[in-house]
N, C-alpha and C. Protein backbone atom coordinates (compact mmCIF):
# COMPACT_ATOMS: atom_id res chain seq x y z
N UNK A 1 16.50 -22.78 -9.12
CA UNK A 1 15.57 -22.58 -8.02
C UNK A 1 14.20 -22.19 -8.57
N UNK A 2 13.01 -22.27 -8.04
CA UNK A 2 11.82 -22.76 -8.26
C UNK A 2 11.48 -20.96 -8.52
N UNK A 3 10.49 -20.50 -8.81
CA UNK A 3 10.10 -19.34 -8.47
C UNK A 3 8.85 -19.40 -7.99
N UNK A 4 8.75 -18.32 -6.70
CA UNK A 4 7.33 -18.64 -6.42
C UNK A 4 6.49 -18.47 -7.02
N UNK A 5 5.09 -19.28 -6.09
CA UNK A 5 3.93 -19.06 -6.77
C UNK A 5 2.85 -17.83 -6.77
N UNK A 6 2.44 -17.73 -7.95
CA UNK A 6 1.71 -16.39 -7.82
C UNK A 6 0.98 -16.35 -6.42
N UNK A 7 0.88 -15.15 -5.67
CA UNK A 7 -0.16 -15.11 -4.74
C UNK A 7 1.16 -15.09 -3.31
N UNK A 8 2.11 -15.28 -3.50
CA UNK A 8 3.19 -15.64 -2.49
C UNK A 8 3.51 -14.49 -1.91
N UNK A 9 4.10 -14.33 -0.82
CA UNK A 9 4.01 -12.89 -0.27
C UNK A 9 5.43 -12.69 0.36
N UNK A 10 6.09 -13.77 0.38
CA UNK A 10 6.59 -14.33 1.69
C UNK A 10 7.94 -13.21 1.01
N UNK A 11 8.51 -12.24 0.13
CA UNK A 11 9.35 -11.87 0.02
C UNK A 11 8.61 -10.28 0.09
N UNK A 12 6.98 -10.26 0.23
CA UNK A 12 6.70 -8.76 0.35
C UNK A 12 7.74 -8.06 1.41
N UNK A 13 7.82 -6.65 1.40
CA UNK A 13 8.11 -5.68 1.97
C UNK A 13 6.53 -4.92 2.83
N UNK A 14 6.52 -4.89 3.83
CA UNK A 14 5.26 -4.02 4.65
C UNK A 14 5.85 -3.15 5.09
N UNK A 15 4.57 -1.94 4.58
CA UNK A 15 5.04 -0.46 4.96
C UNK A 15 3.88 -0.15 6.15
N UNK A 16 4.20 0.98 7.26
CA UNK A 16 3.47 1.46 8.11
C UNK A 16 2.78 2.62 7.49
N UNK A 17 1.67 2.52 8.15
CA UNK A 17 1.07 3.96 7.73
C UNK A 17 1.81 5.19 7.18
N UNK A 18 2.08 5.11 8.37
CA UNK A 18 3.34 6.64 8.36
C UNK A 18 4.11 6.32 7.33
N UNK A 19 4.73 5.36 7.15
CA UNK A 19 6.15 5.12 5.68
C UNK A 19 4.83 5.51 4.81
N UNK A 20 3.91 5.23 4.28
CA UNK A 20 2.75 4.94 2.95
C UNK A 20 2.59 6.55 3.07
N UNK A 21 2.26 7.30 4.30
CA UNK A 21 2.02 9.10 3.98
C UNK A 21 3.02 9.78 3.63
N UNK A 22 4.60 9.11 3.98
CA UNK A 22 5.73 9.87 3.98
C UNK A 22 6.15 9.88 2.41
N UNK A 23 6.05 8.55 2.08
CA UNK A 23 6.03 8.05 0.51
C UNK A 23 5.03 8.71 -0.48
N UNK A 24 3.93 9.09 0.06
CA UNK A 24 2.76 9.55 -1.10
C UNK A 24 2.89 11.18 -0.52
N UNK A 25 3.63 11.71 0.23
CA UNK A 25 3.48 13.10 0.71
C UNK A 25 2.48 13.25 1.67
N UNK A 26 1.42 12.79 1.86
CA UNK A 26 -0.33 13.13 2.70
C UNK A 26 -0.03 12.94 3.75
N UNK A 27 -1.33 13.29 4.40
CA UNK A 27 -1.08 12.74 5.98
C UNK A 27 -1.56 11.29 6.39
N UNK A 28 -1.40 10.85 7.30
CA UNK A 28 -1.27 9.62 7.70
C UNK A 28 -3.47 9.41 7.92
N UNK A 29 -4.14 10.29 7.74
CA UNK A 29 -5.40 10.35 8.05
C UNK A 29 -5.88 9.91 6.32
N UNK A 30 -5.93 10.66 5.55
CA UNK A 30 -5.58 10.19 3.95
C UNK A 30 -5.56 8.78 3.61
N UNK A 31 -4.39 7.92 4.51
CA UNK A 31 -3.75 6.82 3.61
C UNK A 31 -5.03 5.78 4.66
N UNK A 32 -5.32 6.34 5.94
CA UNK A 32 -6.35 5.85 6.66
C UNK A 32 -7.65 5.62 5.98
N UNK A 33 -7.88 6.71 5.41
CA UNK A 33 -8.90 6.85 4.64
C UNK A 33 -9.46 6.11 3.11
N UNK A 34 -8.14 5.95 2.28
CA UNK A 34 -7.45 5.10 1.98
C UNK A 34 -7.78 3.43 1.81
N UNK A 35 -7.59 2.80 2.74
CA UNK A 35 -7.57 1.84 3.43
C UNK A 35 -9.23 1.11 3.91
N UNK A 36 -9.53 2.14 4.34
CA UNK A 36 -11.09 1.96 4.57
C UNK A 36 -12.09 1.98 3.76
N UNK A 37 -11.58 2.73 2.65
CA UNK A 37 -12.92 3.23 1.86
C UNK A 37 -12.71 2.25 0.44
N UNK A 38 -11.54 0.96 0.57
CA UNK A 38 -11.27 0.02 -0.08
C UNK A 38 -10.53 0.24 -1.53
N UNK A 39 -9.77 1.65 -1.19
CA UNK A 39 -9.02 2.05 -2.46
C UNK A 39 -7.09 1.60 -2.52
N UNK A 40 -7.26 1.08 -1.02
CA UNK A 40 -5.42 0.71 -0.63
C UNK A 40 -5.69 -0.59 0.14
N UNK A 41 -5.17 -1.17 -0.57
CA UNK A 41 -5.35 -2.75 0.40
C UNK A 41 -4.03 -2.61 1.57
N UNK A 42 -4.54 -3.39 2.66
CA UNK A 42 -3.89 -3.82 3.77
C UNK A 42 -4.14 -4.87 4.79
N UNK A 43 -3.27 -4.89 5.61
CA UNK A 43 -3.43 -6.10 6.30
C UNK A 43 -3.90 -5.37 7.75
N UNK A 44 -4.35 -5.72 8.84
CA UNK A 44 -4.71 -5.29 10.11
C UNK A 44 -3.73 -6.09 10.85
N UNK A 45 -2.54 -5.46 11.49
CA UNK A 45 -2.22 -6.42 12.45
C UNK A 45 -2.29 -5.95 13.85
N UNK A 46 -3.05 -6.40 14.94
CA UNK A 46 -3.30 -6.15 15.72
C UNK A 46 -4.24 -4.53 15.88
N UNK A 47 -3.78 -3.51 16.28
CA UNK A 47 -4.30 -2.11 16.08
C UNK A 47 -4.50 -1.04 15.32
N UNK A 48 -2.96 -1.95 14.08
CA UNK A 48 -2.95 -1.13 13.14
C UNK A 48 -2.55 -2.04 11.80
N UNK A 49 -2.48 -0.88 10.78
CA UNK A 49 -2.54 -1.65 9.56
C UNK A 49 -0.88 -1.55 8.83
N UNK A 50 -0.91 -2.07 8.03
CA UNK A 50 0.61 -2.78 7.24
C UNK A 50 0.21 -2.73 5.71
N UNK A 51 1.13 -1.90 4.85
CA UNK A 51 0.80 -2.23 3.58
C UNK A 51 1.75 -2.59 2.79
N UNK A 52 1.30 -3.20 1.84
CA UNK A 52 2.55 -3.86 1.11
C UNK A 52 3.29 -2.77 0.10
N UNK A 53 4.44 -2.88 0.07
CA UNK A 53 5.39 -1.49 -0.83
C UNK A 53 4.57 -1.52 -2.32
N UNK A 54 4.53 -2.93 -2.76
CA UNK A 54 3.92 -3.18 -4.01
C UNK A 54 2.25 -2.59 -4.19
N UNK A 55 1.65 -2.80 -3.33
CA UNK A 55 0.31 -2.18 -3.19
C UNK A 55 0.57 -0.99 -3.39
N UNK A 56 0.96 -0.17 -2.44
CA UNK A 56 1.32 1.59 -2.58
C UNK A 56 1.51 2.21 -3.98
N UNK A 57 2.52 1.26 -4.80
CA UNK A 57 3.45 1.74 -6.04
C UNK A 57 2.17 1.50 -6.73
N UNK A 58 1.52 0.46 -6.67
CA UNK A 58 0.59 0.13 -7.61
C UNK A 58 -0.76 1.52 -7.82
N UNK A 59 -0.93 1.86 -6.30
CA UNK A 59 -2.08 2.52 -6.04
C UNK A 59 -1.93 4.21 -6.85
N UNK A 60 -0.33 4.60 -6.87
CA UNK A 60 0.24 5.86 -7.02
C UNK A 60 0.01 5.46 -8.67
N UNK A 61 0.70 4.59 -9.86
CA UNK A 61 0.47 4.35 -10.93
C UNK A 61 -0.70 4.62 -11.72
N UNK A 62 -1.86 4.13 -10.40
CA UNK A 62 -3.44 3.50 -11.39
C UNK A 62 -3.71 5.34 -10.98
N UNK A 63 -3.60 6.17 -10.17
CA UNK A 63 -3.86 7.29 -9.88
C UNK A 63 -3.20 8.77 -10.61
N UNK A 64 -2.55 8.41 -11.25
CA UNK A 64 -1.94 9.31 -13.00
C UNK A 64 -3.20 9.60 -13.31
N UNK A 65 -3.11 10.83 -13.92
CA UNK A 65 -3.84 11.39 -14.84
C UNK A 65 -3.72 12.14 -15.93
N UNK A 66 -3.41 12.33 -17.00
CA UNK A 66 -2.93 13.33 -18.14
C UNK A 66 -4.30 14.61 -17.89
N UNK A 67 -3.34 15.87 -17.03
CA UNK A 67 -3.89 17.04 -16.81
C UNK A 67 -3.65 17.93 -18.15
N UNK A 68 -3.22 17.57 -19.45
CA UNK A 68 -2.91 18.38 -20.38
C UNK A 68 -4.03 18.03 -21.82
């Protein structure tokens, strides 16, 4: 079987706001914030927004810091 092509989505997982604050600990105003200020990609569907599980994991990774 073929594997998809880069850019393919069609097996993403979308998380709600609320799953993305519950997952990162914050509040749901945060991941809003987030979102807007072009640091968490998402999709708008209809009123509200949808993020992909992979986006989130990605966003928590690049956001490490060695405090020592």
């Amino acid at each position: 079987m073929a594997a998809n092509p880069p850019g393919d989505i069609s097996d993403a997982k979308f998380l709600t706001v609320a799953e993305v604050a519950a997952m990162m600990r914050v509040s749901k105003m945060t991941v809003y914030r987030l979102v807007h200020n072009g640091d968490l990609a998402a999709v708008r569907v209809g009123r509200s927004f949808r993020v992909r599980e992979e986006d989130a994991n990605e966003y928590i990774r690049r956001s490490f810091y060695d405090a020592g």
